[in-house]
PDB file of N, CA and C in Angstrom:
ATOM      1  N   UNK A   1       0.847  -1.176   0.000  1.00  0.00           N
ATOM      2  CA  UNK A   1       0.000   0.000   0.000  1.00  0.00           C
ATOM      3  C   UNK A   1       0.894   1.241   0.000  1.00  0.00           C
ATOM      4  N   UNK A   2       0.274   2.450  -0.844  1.00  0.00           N
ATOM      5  CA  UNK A   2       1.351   3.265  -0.796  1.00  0.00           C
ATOM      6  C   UNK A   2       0.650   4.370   0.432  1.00  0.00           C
ATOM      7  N   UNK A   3       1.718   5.145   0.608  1.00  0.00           N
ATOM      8  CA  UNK A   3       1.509   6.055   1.666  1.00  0.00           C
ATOM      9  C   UNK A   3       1.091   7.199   1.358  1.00  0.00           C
ATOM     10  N   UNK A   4       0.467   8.774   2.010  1.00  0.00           N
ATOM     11  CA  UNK A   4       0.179   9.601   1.714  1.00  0.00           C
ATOM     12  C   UNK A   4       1.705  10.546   1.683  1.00  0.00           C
ATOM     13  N   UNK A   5       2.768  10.189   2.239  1.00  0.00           N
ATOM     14  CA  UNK A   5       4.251  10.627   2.138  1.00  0.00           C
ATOM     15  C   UNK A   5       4.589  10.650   0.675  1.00  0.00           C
ATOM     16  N   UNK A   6       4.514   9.241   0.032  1.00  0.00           N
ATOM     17  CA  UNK A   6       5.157   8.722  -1.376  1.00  0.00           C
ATOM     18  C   UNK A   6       3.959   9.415  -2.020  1.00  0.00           C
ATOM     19  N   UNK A   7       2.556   9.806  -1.867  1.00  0.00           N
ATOM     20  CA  UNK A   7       1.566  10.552  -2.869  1.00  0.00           C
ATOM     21  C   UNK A   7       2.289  11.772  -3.159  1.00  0.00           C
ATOM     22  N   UNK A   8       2.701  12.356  -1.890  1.00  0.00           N
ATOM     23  CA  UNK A   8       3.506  14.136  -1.603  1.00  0.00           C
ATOM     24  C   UNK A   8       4.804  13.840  -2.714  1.00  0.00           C
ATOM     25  N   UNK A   9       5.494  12.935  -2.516  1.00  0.00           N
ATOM     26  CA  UNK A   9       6.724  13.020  -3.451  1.00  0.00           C
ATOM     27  C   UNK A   9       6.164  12.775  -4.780  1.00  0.00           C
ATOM     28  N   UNK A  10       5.794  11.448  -5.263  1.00  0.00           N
ATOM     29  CA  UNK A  10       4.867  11.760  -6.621  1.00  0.00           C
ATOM     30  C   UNK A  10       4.100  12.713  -6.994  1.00  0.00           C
ATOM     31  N   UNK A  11       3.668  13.803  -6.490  1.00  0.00           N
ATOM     32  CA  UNK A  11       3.025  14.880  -6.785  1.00  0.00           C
ATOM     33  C   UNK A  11       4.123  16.008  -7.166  1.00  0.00           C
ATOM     34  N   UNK A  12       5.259  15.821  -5.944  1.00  0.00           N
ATOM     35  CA  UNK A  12       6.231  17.078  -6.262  1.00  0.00           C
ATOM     36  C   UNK A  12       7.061  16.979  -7.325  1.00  0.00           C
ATOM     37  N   UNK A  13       7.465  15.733  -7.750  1.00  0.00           N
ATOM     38  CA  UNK A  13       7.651  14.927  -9.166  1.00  0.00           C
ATOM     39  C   UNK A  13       7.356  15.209 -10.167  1.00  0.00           C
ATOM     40  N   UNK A  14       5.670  15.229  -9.887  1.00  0.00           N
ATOM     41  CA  UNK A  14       4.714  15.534 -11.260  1.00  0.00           C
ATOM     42  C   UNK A  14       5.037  17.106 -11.429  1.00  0.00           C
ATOM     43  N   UNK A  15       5.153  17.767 -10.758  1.00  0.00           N
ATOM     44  CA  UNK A  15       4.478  19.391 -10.993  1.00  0.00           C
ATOM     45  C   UNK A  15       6.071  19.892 -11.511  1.00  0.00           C
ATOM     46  N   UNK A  16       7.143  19.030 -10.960  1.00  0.00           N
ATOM     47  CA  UNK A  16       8.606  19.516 -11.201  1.00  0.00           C
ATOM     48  C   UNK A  16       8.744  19.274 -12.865  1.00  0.00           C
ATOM     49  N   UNK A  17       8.580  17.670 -13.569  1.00  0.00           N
ATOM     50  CA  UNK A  17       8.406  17.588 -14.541  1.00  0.00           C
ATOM     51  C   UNK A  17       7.395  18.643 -15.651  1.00  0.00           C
ATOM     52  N   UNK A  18       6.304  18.478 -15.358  1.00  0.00           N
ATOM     53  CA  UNK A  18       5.717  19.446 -15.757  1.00  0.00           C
ATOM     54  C   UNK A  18       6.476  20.757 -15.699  1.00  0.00           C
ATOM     55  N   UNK A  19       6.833  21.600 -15.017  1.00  0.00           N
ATOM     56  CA  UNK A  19       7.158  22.403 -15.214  1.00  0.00           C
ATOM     57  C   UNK A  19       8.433  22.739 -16.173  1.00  0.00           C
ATOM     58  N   UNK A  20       9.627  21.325 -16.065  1.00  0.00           N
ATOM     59  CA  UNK A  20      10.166  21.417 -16.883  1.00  0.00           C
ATOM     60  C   UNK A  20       9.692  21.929 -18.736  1.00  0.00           C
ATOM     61  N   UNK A  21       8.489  21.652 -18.447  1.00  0.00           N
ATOM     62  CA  UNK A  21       7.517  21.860 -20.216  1.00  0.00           C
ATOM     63  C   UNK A  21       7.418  23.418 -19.942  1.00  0.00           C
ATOM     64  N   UNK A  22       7.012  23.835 -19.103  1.00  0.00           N
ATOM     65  CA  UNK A  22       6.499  24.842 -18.829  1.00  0.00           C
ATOM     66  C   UNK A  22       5.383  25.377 -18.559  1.00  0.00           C
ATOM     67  N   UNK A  23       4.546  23.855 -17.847  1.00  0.00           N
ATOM     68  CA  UNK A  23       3.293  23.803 -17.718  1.00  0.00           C
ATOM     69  C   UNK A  23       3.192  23.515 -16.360  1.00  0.00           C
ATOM     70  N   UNK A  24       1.904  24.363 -15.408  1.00  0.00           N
ATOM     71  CA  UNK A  24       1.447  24.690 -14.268  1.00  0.00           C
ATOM     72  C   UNK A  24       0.213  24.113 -13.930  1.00  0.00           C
ATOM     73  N   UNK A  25      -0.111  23.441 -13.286  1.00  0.00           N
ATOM     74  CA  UNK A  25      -1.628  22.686 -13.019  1.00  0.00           C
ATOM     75  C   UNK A  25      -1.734  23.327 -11.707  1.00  0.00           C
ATOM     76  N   UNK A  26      -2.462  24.536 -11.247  1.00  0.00           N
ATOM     77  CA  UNK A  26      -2.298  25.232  -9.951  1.00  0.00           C
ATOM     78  C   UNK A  26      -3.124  23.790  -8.744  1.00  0.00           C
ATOM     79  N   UNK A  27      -4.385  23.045  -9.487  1.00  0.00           N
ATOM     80  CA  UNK A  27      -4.721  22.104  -8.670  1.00  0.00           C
ATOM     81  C   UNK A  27      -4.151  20.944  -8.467  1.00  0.00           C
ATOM     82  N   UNK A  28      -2.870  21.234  -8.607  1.00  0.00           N
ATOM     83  CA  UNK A  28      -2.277  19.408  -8.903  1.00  0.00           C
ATOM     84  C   UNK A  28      -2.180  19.233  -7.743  1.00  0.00           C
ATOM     85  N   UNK A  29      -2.553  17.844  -6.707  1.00  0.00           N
ATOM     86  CA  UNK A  29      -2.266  17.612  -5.368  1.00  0.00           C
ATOM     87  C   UNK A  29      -3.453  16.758  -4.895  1.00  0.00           C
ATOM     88  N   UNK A  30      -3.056  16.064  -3.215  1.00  0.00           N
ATOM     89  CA  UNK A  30      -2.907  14.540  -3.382  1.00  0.00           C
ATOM     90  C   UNK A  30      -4.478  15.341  -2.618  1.00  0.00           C
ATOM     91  N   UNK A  31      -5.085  13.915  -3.287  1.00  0.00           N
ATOM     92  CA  UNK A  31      -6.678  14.149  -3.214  1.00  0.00           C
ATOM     93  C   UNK A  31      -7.032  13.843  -1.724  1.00  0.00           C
ATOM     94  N   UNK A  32      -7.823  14.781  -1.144  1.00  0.00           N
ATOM     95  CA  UNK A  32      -7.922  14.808   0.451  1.00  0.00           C
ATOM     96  C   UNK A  32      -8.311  13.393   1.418  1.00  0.00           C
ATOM     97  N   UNK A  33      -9.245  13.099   0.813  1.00  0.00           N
ATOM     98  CA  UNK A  33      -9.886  11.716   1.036  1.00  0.00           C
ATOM     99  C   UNK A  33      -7.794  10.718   1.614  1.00  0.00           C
ATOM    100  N   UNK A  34      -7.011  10.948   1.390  1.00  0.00           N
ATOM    101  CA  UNK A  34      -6.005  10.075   1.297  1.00  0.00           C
ATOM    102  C   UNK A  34      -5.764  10.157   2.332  1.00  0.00           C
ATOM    103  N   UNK A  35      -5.505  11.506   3.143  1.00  0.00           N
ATOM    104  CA  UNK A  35      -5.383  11.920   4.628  1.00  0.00           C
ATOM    105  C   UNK A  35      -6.363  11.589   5.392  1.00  0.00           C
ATOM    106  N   UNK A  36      -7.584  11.529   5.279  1.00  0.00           N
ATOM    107  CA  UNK A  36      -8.730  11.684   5.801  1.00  0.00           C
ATOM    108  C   UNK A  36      -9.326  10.225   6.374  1.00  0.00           C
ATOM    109  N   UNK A  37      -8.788   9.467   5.300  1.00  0.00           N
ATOM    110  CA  UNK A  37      -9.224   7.880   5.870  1.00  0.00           C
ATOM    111  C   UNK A  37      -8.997   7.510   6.929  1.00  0.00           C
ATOM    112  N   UNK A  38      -9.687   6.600   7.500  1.00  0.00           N
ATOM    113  CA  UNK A  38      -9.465   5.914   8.328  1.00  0.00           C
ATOM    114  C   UNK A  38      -8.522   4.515   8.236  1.00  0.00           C
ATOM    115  N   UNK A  39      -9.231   3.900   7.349  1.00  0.00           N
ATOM    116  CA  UNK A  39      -8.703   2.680   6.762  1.00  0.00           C
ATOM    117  C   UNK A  39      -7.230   3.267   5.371  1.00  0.00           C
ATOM    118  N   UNK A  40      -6.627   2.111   5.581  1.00  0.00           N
ATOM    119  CA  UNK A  40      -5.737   2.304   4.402  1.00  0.00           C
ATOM    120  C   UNK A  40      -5.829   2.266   2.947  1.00  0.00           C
ATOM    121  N   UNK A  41      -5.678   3.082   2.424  1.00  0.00           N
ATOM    122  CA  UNK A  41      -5.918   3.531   0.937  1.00  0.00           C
ATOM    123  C   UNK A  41      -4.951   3.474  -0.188  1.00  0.00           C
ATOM    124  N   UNK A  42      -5.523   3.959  -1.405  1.00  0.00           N
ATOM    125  CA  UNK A  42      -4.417   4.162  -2.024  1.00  0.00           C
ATOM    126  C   UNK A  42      -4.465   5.470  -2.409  1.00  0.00           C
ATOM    127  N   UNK A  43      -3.832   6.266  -2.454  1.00  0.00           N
ATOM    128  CA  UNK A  43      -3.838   7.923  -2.123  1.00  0.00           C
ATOM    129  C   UNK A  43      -3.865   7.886  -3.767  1.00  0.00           C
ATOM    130  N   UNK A  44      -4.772   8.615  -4.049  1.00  0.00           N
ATOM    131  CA  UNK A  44      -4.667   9.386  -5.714  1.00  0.00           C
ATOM    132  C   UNK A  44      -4.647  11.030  -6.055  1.00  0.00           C
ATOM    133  N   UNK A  45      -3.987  10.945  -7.287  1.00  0.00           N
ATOM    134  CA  UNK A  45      -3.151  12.279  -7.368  1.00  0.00           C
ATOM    135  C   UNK A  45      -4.498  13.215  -7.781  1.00  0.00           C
ATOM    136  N   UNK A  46      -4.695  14.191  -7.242  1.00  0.00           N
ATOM    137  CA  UNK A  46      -5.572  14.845  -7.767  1.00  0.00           C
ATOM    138  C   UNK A  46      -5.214  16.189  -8.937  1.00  0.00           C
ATOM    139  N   UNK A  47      -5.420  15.566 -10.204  1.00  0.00           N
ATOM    140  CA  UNK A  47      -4.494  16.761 -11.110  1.00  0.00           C
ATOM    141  C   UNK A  47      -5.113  17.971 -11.604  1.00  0.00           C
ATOM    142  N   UNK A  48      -6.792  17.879 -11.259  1.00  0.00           N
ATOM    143  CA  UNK A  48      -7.233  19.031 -11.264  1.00  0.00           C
ATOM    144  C   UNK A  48      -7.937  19.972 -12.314  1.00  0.00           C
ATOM    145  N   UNK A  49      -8.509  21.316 -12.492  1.00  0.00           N
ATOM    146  CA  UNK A  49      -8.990  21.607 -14.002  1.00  0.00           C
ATOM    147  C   UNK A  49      -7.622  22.373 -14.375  1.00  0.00           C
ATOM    148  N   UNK A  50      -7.768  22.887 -15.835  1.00  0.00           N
ATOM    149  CA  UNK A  50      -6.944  23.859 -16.184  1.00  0.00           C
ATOM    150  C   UNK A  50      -7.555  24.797 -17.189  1.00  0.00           C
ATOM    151  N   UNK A  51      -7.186  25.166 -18.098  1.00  0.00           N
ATOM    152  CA  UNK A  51      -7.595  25.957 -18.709  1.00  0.00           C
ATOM    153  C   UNK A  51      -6.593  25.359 -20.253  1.00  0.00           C
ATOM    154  N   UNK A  52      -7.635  25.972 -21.299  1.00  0.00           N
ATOM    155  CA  UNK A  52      -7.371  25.118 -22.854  1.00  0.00           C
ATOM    156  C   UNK A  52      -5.726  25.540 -23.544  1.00  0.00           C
ATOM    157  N   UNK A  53      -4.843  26.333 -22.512  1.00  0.00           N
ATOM    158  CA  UNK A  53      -3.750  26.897 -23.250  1.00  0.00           C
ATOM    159  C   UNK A  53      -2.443  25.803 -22.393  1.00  0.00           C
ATOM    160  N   UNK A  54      -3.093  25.572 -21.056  1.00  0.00           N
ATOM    161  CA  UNK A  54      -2.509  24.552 -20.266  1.00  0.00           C
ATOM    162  C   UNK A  54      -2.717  23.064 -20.668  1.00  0.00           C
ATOM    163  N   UNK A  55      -3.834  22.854 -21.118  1.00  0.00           N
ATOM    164  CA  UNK A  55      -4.239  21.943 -21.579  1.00  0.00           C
ATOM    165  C   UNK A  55      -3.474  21.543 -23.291  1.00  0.00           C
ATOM    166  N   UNK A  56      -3.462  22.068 -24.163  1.00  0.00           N
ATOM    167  CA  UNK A  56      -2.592  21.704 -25.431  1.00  0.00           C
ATOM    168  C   UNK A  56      -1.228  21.920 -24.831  1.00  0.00           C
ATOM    169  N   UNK A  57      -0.944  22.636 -24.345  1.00  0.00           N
ATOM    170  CA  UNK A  57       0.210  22.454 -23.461  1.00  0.00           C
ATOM    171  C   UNK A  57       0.589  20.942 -22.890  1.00  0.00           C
ATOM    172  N   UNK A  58       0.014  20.591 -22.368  1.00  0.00           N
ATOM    173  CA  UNK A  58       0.067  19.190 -22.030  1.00  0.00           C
ATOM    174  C   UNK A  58       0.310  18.006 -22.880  1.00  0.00           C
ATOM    175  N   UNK A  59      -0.275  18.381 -24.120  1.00  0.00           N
ATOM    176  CA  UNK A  59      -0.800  17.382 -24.710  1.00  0.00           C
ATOM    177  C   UNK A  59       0.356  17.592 -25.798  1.00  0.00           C
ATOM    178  N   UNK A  60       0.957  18.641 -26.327  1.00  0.00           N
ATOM    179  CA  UNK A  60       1.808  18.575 -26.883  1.00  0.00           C
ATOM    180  C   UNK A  60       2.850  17.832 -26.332  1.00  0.00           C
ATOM    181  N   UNK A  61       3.681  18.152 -24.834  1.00  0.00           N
ATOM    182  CA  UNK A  61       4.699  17.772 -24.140  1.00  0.00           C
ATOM    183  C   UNK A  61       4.553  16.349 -24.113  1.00  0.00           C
ATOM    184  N   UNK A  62       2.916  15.820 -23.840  1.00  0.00           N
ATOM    185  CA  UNK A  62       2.908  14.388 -24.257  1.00  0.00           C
ATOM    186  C   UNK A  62       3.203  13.879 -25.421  1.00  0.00           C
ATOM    187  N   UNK A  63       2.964  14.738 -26.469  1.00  0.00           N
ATOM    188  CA  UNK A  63       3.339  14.048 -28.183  1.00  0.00           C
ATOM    189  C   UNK A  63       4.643  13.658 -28.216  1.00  0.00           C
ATOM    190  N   UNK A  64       5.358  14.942 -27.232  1.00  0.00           N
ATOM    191  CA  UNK A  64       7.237  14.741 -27.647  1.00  0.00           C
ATOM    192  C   UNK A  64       7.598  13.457 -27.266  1.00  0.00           C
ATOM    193  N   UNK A  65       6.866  12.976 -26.403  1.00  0.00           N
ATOM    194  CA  UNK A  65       8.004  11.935 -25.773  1.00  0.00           C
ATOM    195  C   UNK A  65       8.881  12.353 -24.611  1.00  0.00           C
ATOM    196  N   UNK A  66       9.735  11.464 -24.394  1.00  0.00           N
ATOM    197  CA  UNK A  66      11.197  11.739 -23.307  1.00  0.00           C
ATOM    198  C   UNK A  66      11.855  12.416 -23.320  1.00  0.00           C
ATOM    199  N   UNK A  67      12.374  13.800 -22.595  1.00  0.00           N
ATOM    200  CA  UNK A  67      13.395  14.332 -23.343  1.00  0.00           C
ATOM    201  C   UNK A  67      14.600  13.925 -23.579  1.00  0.00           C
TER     202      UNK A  67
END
């Protein structure tokens, strides 16, 4: 089971990469419910809305591939 620790680093991961593109998801972050449980979970990333200039943004950086 993963932890809500390893969600925080996969998130800071995501937004670092991303940004390497030059793309900002202001809602990116670990979906509350992960903290909140009682029982053990699997924490999911919550990536949030954006807007359509962030969005082809994305989708381009996905076309490239790896850098």
């Amino acid at each position: 089971m993963h932890s809500p620790t390893e969600a925080d680093v996969c998130v800071e991961e995501l937004r670092a990469a991303l940004a390497a593109h030059g793309i900002t998801l202001p809602s990116l972050g670990v979906d509350l419910p992960a903290y909140a449980s009682r029982c053990p979970t699997r924490p999911l990333v919550a990536l949030g809305n954006c807007n359509l200039l962030t969005a082809r943004a994305l989708t381009t950086a996905l076309r490239k591939g790896p850098a």
